[in-house]
Protein backbone atom coordinates (compact mmCIF):
# COMPACT_ATOMS: atom_id res chain seq x y z
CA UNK A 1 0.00 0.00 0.00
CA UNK A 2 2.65 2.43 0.61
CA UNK A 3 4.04 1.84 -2.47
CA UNK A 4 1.52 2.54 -4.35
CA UNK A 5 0.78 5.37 -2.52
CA UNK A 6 4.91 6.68 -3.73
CA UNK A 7 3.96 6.06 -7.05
CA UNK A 8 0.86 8.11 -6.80
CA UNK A 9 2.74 11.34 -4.99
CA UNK A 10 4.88 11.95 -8.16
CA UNK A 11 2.23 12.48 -10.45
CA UNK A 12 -0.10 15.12 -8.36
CA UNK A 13 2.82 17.42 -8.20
CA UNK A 14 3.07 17.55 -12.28
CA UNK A 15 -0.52 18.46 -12.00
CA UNK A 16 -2.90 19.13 -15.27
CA UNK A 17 -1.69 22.42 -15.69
CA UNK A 18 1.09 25.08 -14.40
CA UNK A 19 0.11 28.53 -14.22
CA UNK A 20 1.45 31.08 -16.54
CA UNK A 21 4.01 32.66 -13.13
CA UNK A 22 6.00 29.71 -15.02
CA UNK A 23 6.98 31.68 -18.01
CA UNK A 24 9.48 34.39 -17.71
CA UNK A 25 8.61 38.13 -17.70
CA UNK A 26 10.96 38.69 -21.27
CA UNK A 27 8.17 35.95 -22.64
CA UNK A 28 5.08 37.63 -22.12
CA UNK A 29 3.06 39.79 -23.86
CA UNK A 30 1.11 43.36 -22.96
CA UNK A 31 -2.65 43.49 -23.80
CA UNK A 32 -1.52 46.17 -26.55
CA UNK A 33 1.29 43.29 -28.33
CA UNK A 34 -1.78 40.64 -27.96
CA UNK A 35 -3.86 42.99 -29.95
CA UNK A 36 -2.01 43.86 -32.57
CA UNK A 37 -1.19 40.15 -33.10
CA UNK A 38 -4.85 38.67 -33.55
CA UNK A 39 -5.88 42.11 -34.96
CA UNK A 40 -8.52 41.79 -37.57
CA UNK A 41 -9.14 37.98 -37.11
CA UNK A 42 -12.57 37.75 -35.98
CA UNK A 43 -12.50 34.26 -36.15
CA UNK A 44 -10.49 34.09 -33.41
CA UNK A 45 -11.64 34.52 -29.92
CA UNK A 46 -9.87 37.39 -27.74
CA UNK A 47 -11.00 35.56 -24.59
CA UNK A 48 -9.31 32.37 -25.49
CA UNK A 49 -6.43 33.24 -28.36
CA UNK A 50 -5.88 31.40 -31.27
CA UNK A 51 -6.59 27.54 -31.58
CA UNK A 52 -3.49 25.17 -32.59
CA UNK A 53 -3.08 25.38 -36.45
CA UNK A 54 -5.51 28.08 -36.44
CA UNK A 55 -4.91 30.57 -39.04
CA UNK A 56 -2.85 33.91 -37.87
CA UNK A 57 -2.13 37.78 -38.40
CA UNK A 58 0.31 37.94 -41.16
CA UNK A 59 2.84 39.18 -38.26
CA UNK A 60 2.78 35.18 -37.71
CA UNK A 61 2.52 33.52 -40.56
CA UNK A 62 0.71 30.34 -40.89
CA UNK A 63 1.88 27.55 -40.67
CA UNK A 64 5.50 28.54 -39.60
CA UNK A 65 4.56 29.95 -36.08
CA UNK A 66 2.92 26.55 -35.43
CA UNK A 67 5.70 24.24 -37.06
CA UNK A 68 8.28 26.84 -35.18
CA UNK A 69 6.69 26.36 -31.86
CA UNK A 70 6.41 22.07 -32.43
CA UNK A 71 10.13 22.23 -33.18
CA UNK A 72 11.20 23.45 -29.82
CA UNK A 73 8.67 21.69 -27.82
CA UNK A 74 11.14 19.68 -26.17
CA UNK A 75 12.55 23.04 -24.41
CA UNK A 76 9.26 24.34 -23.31
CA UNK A 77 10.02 26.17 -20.20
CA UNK A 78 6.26 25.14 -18.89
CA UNK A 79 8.03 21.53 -18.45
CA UNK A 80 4.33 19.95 -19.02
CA UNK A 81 3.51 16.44 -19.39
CA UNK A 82 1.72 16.40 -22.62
CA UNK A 83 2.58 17.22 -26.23
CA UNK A 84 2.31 21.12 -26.64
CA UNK A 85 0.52 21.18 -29.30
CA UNK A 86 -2.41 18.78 -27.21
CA UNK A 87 -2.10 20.94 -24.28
CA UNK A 88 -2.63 24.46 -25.81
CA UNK A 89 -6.07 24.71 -25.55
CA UNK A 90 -5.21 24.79 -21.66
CA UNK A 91 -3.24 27.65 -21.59
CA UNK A 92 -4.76 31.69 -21.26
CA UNK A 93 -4.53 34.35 -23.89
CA UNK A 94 -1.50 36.30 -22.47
CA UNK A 95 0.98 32.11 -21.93
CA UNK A 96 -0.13 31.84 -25.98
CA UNK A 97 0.87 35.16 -26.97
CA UNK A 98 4.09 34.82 -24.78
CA UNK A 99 4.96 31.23 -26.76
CA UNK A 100 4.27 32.60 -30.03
CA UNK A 101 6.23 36.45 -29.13
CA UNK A 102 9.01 34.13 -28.10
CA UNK A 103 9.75 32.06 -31.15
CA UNK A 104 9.08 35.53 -33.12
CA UNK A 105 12.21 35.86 -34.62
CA UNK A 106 12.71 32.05 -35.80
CA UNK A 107 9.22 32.23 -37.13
CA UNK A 108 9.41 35.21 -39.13
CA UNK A 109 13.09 33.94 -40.31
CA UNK A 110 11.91 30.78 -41.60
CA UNK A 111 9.14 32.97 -43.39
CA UNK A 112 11.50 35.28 -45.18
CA UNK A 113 13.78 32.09 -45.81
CA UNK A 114 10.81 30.22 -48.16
CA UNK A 115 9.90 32.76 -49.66
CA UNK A 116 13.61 33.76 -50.45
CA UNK A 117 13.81 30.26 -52.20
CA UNK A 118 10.23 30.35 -53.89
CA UNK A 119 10.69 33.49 -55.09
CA UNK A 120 14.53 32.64 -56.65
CA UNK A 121 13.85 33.24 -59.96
CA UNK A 122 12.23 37.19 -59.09
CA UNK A 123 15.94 37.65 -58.56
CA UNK A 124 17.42 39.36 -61.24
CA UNK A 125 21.13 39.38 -59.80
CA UNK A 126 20.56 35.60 -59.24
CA UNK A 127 19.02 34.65 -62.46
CA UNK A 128 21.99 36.12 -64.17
CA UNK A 129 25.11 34.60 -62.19
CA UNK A 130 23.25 31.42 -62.57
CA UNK A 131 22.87 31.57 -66.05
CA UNK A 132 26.98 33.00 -66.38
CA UNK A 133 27.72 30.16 -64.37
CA UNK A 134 26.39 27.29 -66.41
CA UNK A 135 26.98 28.42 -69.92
CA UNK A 136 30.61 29.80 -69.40
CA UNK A 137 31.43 26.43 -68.13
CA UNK A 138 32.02 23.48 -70.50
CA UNK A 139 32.08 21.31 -67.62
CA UNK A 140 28.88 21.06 -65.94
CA UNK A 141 29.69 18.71 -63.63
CA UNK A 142 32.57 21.00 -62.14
CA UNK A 143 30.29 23.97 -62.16
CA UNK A 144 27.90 21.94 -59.35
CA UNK A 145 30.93 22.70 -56.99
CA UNK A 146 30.97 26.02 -57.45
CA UNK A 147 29.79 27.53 -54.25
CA UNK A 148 26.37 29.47 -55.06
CA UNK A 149 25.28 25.93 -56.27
CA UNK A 150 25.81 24.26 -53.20
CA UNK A 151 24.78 27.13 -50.98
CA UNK A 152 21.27 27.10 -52.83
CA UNK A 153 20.57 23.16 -52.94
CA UNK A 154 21.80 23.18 -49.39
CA UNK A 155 18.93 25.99 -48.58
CA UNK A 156 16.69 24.45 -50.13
CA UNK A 157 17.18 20.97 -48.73
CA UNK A 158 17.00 22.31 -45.51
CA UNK A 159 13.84 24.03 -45.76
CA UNK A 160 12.23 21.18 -47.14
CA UNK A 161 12.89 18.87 -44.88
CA UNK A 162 11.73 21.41 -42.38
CA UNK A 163 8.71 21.44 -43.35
CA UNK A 164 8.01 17.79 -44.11
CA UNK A 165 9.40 16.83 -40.90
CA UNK A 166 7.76 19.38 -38.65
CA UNK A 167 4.82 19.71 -41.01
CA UNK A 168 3.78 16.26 -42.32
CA UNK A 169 3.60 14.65 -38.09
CA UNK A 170 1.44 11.73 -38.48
CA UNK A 171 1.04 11.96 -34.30
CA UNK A 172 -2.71 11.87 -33.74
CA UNK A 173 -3.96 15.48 -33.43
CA UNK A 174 -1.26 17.08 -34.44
CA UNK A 175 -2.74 17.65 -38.22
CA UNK A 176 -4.13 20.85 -37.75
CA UNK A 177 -1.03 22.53 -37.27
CA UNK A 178 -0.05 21.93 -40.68
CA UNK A 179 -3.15 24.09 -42.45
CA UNK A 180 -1.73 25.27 -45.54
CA UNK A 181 1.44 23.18 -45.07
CA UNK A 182 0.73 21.15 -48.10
CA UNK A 183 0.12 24.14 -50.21
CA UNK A 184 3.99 25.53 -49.23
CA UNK A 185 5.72 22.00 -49.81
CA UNK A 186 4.13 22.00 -52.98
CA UNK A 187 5.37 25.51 -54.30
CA UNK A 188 8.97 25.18 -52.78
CA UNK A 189 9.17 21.89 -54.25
CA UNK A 190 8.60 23.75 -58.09
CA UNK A 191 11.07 26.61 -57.25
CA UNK A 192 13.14 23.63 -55.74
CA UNK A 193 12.68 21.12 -59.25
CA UNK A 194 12.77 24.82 -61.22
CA UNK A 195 16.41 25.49 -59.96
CA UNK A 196 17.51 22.25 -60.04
CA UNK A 197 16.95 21.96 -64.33
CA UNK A 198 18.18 25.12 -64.64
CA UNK A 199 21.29 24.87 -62.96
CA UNK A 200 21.91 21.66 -64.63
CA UNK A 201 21.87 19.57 -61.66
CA UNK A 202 20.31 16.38 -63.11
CA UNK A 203 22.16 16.58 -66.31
CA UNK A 204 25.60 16.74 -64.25
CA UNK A 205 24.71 13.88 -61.80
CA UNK A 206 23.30 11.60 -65.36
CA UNK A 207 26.32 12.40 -67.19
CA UNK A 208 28.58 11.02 -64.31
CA UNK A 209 26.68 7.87 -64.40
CA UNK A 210 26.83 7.48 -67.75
CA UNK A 211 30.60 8.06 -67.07
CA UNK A 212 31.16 5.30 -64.95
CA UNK A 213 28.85 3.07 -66.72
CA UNK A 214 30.78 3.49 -69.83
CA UNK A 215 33.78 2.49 -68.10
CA UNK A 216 32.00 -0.87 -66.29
CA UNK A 217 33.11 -3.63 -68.14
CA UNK A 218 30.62 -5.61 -67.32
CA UNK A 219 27.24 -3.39 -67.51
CA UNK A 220 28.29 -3.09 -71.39
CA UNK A 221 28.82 -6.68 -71.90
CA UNK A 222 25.21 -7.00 -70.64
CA UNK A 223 24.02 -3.98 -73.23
CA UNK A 224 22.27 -5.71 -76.24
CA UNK A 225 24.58 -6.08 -79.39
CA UNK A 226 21.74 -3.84 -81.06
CA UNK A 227 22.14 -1.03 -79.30
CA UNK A 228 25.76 -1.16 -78.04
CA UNK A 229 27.51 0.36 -81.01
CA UNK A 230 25.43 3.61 -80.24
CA UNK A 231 27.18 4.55 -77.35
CA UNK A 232 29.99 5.16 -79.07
CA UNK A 233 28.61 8.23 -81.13
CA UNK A 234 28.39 11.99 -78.53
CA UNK A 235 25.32 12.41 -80.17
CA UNK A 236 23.83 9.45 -78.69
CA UNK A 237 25.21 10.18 -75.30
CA UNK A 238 24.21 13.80 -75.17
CA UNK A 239 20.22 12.07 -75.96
CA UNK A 240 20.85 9.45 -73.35
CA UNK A 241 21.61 12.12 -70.77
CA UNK A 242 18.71 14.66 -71.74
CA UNK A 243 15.74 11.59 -71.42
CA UNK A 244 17.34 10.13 -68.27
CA UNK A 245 17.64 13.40 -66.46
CA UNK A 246 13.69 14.19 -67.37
CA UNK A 247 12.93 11.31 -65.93
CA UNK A 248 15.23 12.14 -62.88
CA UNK A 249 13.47 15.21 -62.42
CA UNK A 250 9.85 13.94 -62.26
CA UNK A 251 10.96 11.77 -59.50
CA UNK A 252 14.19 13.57 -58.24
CA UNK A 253 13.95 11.80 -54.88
CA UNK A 254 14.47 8.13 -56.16
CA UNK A 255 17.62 6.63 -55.72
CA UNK A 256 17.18 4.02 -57.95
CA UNK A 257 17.04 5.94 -61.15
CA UNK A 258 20.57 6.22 -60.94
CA UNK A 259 21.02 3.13 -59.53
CA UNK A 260 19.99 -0.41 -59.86
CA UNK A 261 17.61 0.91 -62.54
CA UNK A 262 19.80 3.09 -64.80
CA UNK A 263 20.89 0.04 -66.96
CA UNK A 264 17.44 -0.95 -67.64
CA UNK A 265 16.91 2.95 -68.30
CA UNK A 266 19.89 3.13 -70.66
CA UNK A 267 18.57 0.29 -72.92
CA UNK A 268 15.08 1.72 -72.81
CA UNK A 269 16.90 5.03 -74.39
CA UNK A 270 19.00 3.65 -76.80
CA UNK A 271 15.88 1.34 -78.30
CA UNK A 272 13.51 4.55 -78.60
CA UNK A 273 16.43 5.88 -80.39
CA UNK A 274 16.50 3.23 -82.98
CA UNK A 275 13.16 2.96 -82.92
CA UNK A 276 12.81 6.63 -83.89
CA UNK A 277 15.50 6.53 -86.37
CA UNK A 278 13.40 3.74 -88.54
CA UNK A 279 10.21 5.75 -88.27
CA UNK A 280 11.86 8.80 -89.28
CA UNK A 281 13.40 7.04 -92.59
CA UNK A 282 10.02 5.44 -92.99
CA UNK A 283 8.54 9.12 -92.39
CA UNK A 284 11.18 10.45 -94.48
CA UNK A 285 9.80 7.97 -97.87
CA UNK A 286 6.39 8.94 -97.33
CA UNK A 287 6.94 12.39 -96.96
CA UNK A 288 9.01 11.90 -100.60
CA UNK A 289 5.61 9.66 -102.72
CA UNK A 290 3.19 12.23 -101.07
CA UNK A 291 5.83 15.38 -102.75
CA UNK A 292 5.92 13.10 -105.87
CA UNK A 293 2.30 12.51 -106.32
CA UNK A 294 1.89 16.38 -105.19
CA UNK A 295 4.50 17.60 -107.70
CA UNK A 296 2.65 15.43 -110.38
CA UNK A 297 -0.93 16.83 -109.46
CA UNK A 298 0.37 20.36 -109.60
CA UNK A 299 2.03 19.58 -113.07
CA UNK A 300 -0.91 18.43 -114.98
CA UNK A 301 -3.08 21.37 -113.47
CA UNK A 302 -0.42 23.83 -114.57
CA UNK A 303 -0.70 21.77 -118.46
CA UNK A 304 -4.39 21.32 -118.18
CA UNK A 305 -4.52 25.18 -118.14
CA UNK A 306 -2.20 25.63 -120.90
CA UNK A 307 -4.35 23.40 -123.09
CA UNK A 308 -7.70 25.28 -121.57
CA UNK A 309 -5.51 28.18 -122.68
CA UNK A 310 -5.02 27.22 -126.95
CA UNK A 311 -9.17 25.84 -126.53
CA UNK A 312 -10.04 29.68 -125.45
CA UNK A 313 -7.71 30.90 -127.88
CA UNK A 314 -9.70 28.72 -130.71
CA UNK A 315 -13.32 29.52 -130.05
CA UNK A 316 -12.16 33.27 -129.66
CA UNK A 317 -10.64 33.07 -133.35
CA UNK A 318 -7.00 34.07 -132.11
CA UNK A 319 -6.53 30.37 -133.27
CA UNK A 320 -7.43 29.52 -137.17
CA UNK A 321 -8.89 25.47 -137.95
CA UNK A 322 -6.85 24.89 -141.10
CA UNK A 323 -10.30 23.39 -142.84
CA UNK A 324 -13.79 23.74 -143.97
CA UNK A 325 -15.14 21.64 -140.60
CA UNK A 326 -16.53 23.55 -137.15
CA UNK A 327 -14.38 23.63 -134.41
CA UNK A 328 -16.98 24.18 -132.21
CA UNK A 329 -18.32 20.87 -133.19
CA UNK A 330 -14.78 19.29 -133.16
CA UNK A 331 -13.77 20.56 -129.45
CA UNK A 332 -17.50 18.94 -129.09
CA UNK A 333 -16.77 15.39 -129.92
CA UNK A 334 -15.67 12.54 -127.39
CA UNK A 335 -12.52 11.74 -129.99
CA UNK A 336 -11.38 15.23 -128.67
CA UNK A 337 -11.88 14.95 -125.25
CA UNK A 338 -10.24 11.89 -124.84
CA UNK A 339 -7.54 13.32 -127.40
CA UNK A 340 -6.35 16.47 -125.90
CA UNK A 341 -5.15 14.77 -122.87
CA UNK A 342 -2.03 13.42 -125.16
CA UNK A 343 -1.05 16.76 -125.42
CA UNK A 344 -0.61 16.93 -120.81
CA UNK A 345 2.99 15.52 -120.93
CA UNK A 346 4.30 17.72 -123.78
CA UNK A 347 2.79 20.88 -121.67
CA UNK A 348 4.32 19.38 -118.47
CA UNK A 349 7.86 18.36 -120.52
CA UNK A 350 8.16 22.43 -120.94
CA UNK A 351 7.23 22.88 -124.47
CA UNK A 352 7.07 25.85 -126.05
CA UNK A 353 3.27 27.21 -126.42
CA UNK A 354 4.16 27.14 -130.12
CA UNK A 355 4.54 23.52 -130.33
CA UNK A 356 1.85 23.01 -128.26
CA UNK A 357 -0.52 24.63 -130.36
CA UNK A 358 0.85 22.79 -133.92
CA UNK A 359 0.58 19.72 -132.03
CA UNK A 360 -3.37 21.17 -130.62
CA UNK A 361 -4.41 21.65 -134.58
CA UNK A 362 -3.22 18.34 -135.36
CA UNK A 363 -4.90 16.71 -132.98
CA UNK A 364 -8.31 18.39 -134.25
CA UNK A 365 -7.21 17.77 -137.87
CA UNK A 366 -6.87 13.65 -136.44
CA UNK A 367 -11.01 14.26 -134.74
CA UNK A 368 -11.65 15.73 -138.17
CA UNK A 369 -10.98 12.95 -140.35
CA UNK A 370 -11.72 10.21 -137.77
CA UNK A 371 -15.23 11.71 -137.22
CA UNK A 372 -16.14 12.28 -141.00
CA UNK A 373 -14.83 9.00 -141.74
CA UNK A 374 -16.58 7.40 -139.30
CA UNK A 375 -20.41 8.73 -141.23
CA UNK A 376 -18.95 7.42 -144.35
CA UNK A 377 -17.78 11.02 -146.21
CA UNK A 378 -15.98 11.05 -149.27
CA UNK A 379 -12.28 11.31 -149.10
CA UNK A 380 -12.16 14.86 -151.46
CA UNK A 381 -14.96 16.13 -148.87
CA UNK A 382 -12.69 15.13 -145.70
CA UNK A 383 -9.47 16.73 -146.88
CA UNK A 384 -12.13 19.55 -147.87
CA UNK A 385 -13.44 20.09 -144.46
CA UNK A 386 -10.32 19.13 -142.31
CA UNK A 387 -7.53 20.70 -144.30
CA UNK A 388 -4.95 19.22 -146.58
């Protein structure tokens, strides 16, 4: 019984609560700083303060007051029991205000930090050494040493995992101090993948695998013999790089890309390629019958005028029958229709109009005579009426 009785003791001096008289006087806040803090937010209540993961004057930004406060929980001077983001709803207006006036500073430096790093490319100054650095360098694996490189992934690495680790708890309850957290993980992970491609940063690390697969004796012996002899070409190797690091930067966390999957990746490259190269030869013939056939429709429209051209010519009298027979009828006949189109390839061959039209008044001198013989004329009458 006294035992149990020992064990008890312990626990009623933690107690459910401690009084704000625990937090020093540099912590707390004036009913003016309280104010001005929750000013304008009439969802919260001025009785009680703002709720855990609740959202907050602009002065404290949601949610990096709340992640800010969850990171130093472990040296909460209040030295309570419970989680401190469970036991907030137990503390008054003034203990809140002096938590969240005492992590201030971090809070509003984490702010200006994200929004330093989602906001990169707003930097003029920035945009340009980044872009100097890069191109100037032939290397581009060497210019990922270079020190603003580093500096930058190393910020925004940092901040990342900040938030994912402080912001993504799966502790029950602890949810609601991540509103909006999903929405900031999201945007610095664009400016994040954003810098990343444009400093070159996937292309370095895929062209230093490519590097040390090239020089693996035995990941090219296990290269199909089809593809193999591609490598060898910079062309190829430049491609290889350029897909690979796409796919590296739609999934920029997984290991394995580079890794036990990059062979399988390689192959996967090096096959499209071929694959492409026979439909772009196949593409290349078709492209060549369709200019053909394209080339020949244009050609016999361009003759099929010229010949419309000598008919006009004709029934306008610019153009003399040489016999006694109507041209009008002539031009009329089936013989003629079927007739004229002898004369396409000499129009499409280039011939003179001259020759075209000696060759157009023979062929109605042939309908002539073919017609007329046809109803049984006389031969005197036929040279009569379609010349000599």
């Amino acid at each position: 019984m006294v035992r149990k009785y020992l064990v008890i003791l312990p626990l009623l001096f933690w107690g459910p609560a401690v009084q704000a008289a625990d937090i020093p006087d540099e912590w707390r806040c004036n009913e003016k700083r309280i104010n001005r803090f929750w000013e304008g937010l009439k969802h919260i209540d001025p009785k009680k303060g703002p709720a855990w993961g609740e959202e907050l004057h602009e002065k404290l930004p949601t949610p990096f007051a709340w992640l800010v406060l969850y990171k130093n929980r472990d040296r909460d001077i209040a030295e309570r029991r419970a989680p401190l983001n469970r036991r907030w709803t137990e503390f008054s207006v003034a203990e809140k205000c002096a938590y969240l006036r005492q992590y201030f500073p971090e809070t509003i430096e984490k702010k200006k930090e994200f929004d330093e790093l989602v906001g990169w490319k707003e930097d003029g100054k920035l945009s340009k050494r980044l872009t100097k650095l890069v191109d100037d360098k032939e290397d581009l694996v060497a210019a990922q040493e270079s020190l603003l490189l580093k500096e930058w992934r190393t910020r925004f690495a940092g901040t990342l995992d900040w938030l994912e680790v402080y912001g993504l708890e799966d502790e029950e309850g602890t949810r609601e101090r991540a509103r909006g957290i999903f929405i900031r993980i999201s945007r610095l992970k664009s400016a994040y993948l954003a810098f990343q491609q444009e400093s070159g940063w996937f292309e370095s690390r895929v062209r230093l695998r490519l590097d040390d697969a090239l020089a693996d004796a035995d990941l090219k012996s296990r290269i199909p013999r089809s593809v193999k002899g591609m490598l060898v070409r910079p062309e190829v190797q430049t491609r290889v790089i350029h897909d690979i690091a796409e796919q590296l930067s739609k999934d920029w966390r997984n290991e394995r890309i580079l890794g036990d999957q990059f062979e399988f990746r390689l192959v996967s490259v090096l096959r499209l390629m071929k694959r492409e190269k026979k439909a772009s030869v196949h593409t290349a013939k078709v492209k060549e019958v369709r200019r053909v056939i394209t080339q020949k429709k244009l050609s016999r429209k361009k003759a099929e005028r010229l010949v419309d051209g000598i008919e006009k010519d004709l029934k306008k009298e610019n153009i003399v029958f040489p016999g006694g027979a109507d041209a009008q009828l002539l031009i009329s006949l089936e013989e003629y229709r079927r007739g004229r189109k002898k004369l396409y390839p000499m129009a499409e061959g280039g011939q003179p109009r001259e020759n075209l039209v000696k060759s157009y008044l023979q062929l109605l001198k042939d309908v002539c005579v073919t017609h007329y013989t046809s109803i049984r004329y006389k031969k005197r009458v036929i040279k009569t009426l379609c010349g000599q």
